[in-house]
PDB file of N, CA and C in Angstrom:
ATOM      1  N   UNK A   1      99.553  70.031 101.850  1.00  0.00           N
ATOM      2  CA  UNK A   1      99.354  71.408 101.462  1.00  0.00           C
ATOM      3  C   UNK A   1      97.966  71.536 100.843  1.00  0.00           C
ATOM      4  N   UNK A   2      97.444  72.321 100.633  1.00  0.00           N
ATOM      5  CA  UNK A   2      96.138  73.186 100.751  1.00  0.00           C
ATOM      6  C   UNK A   2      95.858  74.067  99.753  1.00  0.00           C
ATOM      7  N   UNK A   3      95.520  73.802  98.732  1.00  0.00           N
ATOM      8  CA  UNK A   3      95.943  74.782  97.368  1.00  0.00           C
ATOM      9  C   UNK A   3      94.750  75.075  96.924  1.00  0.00           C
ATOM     10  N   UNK A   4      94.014  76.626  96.512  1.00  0.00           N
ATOM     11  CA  UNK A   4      93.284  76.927  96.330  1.00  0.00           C
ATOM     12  C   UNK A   4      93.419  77.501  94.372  1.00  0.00           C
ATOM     13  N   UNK A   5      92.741  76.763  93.643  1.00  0.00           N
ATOM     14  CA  UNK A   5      93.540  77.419  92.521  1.00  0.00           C
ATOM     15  C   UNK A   5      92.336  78.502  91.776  1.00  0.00           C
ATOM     16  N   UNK A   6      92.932  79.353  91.361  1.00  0.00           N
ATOM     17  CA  UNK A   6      92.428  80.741  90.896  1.00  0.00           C
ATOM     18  C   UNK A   6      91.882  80.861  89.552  1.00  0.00           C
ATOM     19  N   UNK A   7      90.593  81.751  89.207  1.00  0.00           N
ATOM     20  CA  UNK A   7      89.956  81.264  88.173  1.00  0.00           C
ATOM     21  C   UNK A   7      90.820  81.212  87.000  1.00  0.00           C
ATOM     22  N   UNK A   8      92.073  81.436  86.656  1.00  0.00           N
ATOM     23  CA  UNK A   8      93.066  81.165  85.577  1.00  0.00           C
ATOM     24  C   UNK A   8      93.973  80.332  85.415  1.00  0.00           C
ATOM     25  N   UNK A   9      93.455  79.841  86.441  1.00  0.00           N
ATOM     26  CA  UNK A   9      93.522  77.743  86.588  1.00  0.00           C
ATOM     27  C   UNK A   9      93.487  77.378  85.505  1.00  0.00           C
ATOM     28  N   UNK A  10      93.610  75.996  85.179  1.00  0.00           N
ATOM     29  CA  UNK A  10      92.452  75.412  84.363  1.00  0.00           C
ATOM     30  C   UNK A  10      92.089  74.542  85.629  1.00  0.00           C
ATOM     31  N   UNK A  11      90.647  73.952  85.673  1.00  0.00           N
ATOM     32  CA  UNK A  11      90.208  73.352  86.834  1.00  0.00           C
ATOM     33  C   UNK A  11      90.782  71.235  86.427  1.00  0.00           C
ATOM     34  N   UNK A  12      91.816  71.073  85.326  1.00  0.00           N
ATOM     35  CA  UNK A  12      92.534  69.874  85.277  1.00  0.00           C
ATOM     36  C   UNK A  12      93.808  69.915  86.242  1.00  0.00           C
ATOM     37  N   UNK A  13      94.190  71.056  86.538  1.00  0.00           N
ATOM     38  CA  UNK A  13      95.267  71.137  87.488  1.00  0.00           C
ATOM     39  C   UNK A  13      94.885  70.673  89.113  1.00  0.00           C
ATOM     40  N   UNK A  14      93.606  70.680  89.079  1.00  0.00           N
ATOM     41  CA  UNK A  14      93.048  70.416  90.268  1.00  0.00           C
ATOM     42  C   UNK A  14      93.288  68.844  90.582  1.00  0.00           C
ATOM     43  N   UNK A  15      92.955  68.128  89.337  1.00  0.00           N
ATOM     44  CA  UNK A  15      92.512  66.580  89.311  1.00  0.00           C
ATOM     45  C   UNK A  15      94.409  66.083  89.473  1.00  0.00           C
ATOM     46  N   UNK A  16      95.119  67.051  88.438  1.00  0.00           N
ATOM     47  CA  UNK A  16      96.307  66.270  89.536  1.00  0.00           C
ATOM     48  C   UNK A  16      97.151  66.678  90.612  1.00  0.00           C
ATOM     49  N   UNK A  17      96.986  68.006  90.634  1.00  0.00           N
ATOM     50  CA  UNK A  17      97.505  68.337  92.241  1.00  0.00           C
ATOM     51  C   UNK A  17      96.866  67.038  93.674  1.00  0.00           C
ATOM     52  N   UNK A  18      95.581  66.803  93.125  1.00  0.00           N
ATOM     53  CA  UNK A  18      95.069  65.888  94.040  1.00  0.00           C
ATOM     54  C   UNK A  18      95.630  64.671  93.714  1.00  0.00           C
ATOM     55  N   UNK A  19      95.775  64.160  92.252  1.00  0.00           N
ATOM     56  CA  UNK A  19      96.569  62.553  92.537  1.00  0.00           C
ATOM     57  C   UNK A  19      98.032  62.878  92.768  1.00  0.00           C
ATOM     58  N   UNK A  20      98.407  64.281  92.760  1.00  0.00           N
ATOM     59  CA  UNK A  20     100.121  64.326  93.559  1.00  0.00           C
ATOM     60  C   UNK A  20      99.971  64.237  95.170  1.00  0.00           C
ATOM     61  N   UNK A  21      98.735  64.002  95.240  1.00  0.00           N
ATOM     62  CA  UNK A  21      98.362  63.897  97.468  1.00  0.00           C
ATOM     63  C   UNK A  21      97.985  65.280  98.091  1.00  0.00           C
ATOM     64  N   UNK A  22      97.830  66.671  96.989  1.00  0.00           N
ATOM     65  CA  UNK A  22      97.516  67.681  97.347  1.00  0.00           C
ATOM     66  C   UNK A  22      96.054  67.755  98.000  1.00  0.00           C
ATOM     67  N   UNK A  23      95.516  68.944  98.312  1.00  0.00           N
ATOM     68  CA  UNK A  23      94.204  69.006  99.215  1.00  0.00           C
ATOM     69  C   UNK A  23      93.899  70.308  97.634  1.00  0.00           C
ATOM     70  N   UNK A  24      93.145  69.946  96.741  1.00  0.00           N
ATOM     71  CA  UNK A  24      92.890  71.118  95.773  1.00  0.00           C
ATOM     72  C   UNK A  24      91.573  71.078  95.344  1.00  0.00           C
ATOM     73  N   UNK A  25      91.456  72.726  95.230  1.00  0.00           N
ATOM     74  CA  UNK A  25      90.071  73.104  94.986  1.00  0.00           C
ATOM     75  C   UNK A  25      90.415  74.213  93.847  1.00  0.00           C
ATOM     76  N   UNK A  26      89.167  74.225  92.754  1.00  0.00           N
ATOM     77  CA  UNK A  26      89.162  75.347  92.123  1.00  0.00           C
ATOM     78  C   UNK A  26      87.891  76.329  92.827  1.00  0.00           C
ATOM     79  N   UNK A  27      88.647  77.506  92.656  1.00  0.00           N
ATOM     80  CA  UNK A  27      87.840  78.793  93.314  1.00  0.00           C
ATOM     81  C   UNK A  27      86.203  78.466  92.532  1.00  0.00           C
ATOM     82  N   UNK A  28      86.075  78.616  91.405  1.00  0.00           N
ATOM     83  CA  UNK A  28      84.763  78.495  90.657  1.00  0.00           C
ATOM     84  C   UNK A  28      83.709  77.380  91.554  1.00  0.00           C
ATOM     85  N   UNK A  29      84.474  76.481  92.188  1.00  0.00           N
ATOM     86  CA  UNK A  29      83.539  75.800  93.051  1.00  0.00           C
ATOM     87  C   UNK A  29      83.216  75.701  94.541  1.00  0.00           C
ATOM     88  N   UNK A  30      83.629  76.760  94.677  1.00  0.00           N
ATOM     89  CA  UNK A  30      83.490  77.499  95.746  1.00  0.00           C
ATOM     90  C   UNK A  30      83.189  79.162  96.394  1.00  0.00           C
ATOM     91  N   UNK A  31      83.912  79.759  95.190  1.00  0.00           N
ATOM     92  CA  UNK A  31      83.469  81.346  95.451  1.00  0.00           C
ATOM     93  C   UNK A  31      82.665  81.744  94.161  1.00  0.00           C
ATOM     94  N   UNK A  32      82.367  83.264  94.076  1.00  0.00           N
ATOM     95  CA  UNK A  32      81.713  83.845  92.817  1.00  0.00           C
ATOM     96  C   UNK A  32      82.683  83.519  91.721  1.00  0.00           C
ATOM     97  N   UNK A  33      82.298  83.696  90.674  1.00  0.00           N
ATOM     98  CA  UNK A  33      83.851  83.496  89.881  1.00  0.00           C
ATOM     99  C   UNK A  33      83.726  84.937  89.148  1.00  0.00           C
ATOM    100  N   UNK A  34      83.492  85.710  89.468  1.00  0.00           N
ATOM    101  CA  UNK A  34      83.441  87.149  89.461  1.00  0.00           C
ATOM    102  C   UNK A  34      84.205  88.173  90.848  1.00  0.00           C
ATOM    103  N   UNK A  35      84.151  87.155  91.659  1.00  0.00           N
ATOM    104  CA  UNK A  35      85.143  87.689  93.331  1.00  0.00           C
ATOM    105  C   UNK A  35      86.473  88.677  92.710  1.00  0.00           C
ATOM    106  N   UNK A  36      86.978  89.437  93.244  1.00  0.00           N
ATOM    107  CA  UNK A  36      87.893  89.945  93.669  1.00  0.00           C
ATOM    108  C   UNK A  36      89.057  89.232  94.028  1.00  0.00           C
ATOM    109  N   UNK A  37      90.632  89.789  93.468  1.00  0.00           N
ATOM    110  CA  UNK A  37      91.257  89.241  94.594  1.00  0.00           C
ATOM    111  C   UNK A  37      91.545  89.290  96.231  1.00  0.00           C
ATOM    112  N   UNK A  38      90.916  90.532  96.577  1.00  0.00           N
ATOM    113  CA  UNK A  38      90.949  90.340  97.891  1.00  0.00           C
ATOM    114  C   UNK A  38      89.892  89.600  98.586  1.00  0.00           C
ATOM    115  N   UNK A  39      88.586  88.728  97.668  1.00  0.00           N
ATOM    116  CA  UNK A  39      88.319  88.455  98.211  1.00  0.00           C
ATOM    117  C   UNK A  39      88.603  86.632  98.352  1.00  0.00           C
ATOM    118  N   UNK A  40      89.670  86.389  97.248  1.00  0.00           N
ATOM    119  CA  UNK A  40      90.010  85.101  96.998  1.00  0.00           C
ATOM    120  C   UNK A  40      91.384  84.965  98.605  1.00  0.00           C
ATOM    121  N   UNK A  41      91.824  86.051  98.185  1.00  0.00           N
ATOM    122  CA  UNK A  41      92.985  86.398  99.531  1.00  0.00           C
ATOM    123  C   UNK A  41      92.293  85.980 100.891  1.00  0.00           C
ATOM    124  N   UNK A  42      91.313  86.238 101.243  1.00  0.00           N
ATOM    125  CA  UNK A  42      90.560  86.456 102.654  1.00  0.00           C
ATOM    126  C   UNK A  42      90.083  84.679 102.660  1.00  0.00           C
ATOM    127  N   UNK A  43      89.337  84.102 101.948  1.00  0.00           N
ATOM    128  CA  UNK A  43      89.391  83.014 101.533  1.00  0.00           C
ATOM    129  C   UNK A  43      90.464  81.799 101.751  1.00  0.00           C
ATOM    130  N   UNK A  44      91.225  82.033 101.392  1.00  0.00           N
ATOM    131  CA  UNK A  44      92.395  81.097 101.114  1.00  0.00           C
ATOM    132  C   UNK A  44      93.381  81.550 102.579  1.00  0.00           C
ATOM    133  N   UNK A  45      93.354  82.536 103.340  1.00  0.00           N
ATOM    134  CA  UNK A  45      94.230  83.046 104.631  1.00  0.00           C
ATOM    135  C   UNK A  45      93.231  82.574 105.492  1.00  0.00           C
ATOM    136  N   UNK A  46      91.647  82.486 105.715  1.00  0.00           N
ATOM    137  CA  UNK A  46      90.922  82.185 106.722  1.00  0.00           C
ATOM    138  C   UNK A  46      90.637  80.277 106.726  1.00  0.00           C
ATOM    139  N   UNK A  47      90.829  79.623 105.418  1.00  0.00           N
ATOM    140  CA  UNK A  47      90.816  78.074 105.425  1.00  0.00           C
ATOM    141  C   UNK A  47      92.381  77.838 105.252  1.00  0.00           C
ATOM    142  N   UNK A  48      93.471  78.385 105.456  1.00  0.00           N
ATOM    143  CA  UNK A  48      94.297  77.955 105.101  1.00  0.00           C
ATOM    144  C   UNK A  48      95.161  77.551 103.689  1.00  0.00           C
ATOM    145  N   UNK A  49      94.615  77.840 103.057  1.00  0.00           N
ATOM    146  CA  UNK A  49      95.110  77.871 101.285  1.00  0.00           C
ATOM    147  C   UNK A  49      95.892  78.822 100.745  1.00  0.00           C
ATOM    148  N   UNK A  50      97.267  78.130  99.741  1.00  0.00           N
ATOM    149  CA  UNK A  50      97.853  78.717  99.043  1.00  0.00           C
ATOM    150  C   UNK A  50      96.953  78.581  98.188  1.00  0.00           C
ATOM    151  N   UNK A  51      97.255  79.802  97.142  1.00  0.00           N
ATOM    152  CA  UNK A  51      96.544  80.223  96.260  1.00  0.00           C
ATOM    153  C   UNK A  51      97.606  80.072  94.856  1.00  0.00           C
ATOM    154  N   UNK A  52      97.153  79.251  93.807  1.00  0.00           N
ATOM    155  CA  UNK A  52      97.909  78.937  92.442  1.00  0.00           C
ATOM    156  C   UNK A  52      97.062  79.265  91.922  1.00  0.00           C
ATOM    157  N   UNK A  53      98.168  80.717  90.661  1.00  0.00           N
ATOM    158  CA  UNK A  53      97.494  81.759  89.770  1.00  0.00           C
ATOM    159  C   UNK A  53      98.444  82.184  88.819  1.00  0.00           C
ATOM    160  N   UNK A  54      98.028  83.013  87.845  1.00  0.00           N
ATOM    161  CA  UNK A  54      98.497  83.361  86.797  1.00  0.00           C
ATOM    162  C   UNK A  54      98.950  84.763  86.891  1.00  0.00           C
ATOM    163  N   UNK A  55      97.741  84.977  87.684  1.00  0.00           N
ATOM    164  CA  UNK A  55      97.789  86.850  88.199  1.00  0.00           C
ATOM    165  C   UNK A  55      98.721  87.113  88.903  1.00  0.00           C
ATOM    166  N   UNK A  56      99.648  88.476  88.264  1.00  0.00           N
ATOM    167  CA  UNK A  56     100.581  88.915  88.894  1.00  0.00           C
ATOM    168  C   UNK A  56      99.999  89.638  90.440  1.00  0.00           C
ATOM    169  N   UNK A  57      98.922  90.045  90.325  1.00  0.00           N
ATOM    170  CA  UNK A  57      98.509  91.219  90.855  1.00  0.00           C
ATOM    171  C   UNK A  57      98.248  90.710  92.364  1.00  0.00           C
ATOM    172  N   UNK A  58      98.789  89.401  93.007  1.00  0.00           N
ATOM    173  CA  UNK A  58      98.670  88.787  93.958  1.00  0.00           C
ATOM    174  C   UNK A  58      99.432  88.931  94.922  1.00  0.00           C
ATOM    175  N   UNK A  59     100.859  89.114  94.282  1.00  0.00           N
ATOM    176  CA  UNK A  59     102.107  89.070  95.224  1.00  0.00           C
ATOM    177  C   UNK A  59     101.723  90.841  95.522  1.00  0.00           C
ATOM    178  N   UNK A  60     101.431  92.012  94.920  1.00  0.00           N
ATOM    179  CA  UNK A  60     101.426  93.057  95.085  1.00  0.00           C
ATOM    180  C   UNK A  60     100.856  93.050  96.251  1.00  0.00           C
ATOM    181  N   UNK A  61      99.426  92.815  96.342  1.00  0.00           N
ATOM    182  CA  UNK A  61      98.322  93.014  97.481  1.00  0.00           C
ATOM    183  C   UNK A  61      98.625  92.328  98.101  1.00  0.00           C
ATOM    184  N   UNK A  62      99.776  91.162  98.610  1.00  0.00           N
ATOM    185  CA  UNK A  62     100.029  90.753  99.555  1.00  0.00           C
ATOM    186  C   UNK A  62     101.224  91.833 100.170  1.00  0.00           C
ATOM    187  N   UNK A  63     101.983  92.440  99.647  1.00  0.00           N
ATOM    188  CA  UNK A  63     103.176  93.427  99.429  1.00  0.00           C
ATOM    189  C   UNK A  63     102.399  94.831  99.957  1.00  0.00           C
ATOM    190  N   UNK A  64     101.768  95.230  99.207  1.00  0.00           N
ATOM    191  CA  UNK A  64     100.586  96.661 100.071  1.00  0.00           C
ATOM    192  C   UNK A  64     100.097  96.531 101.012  1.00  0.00           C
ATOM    193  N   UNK A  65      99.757  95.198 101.658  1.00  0.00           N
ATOM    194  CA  UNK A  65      98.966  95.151 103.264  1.00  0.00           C
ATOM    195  C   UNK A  65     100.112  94.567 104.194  1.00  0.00           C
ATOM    196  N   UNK A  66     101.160  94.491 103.833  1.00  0.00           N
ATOM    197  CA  UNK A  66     101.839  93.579 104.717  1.00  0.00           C
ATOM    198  C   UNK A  66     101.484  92.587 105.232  1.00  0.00           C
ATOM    199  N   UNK A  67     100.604  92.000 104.373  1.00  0.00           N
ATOM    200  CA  UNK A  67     100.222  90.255 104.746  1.00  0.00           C
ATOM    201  C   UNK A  67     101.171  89.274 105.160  1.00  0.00           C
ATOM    202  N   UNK A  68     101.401  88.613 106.049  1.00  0.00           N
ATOM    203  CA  UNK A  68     102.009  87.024 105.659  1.00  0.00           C
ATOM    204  C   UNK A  68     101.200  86.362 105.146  1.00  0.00           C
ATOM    205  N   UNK A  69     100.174  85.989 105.355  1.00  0.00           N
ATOM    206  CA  UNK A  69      99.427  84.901 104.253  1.00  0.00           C
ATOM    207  C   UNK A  69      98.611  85.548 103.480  1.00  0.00           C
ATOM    208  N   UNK A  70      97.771  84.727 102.626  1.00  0.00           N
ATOM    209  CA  UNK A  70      98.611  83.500 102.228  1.00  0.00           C
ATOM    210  C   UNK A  70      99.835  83.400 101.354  1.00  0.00           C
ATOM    211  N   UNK A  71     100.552  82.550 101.280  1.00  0.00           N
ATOM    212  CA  UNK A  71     101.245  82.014  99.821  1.00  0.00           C
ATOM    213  C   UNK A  71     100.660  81.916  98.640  1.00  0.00           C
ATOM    214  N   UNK A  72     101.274  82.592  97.658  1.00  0.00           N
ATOM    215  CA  UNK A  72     100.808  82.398  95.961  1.00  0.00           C
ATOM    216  C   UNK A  72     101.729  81.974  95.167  1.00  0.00           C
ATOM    217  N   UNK A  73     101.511  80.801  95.177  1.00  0.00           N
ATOM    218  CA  UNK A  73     102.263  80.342  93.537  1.00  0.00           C
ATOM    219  C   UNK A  73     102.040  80.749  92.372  1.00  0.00           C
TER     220      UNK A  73
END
């Protein structure tokens, strides 16, 4: 699995999602860390990444566009 984690991460969740055999990235090292969620959404649905967050406001905008992806933990 493929986990993209969201700037309300902490970026230590990264270091062990990866020694649990995960594929993890924090957003900050990779996008603006000022981005949008739609633009963390577009991100994480075009490489394949669930997205692990704090923000409620994830499941909504997946719920308003009728998205299937991605997944948010």
């Amino acid at each position: 699995m493929k986990i993209i984690l969201d700037m309300n991460i902490p970026e230590a969740w990264g270091d062990f999602l990866r020694d649990a055999g995960y594929e993890a990235i924090h957003w900050s090292r990779i996008g603006d860390i000022r981005a949008d969620d739609d633009a963390i959404v577009a991100w994480a649905r075009e490489h394949g990444h669930v997205i692990f967050t704090h923000d409620l406001d994830f499941g909504s905008l997946l719920f308003t566009t009728n998205a299937t992806a991605p997944s948010v933990l």
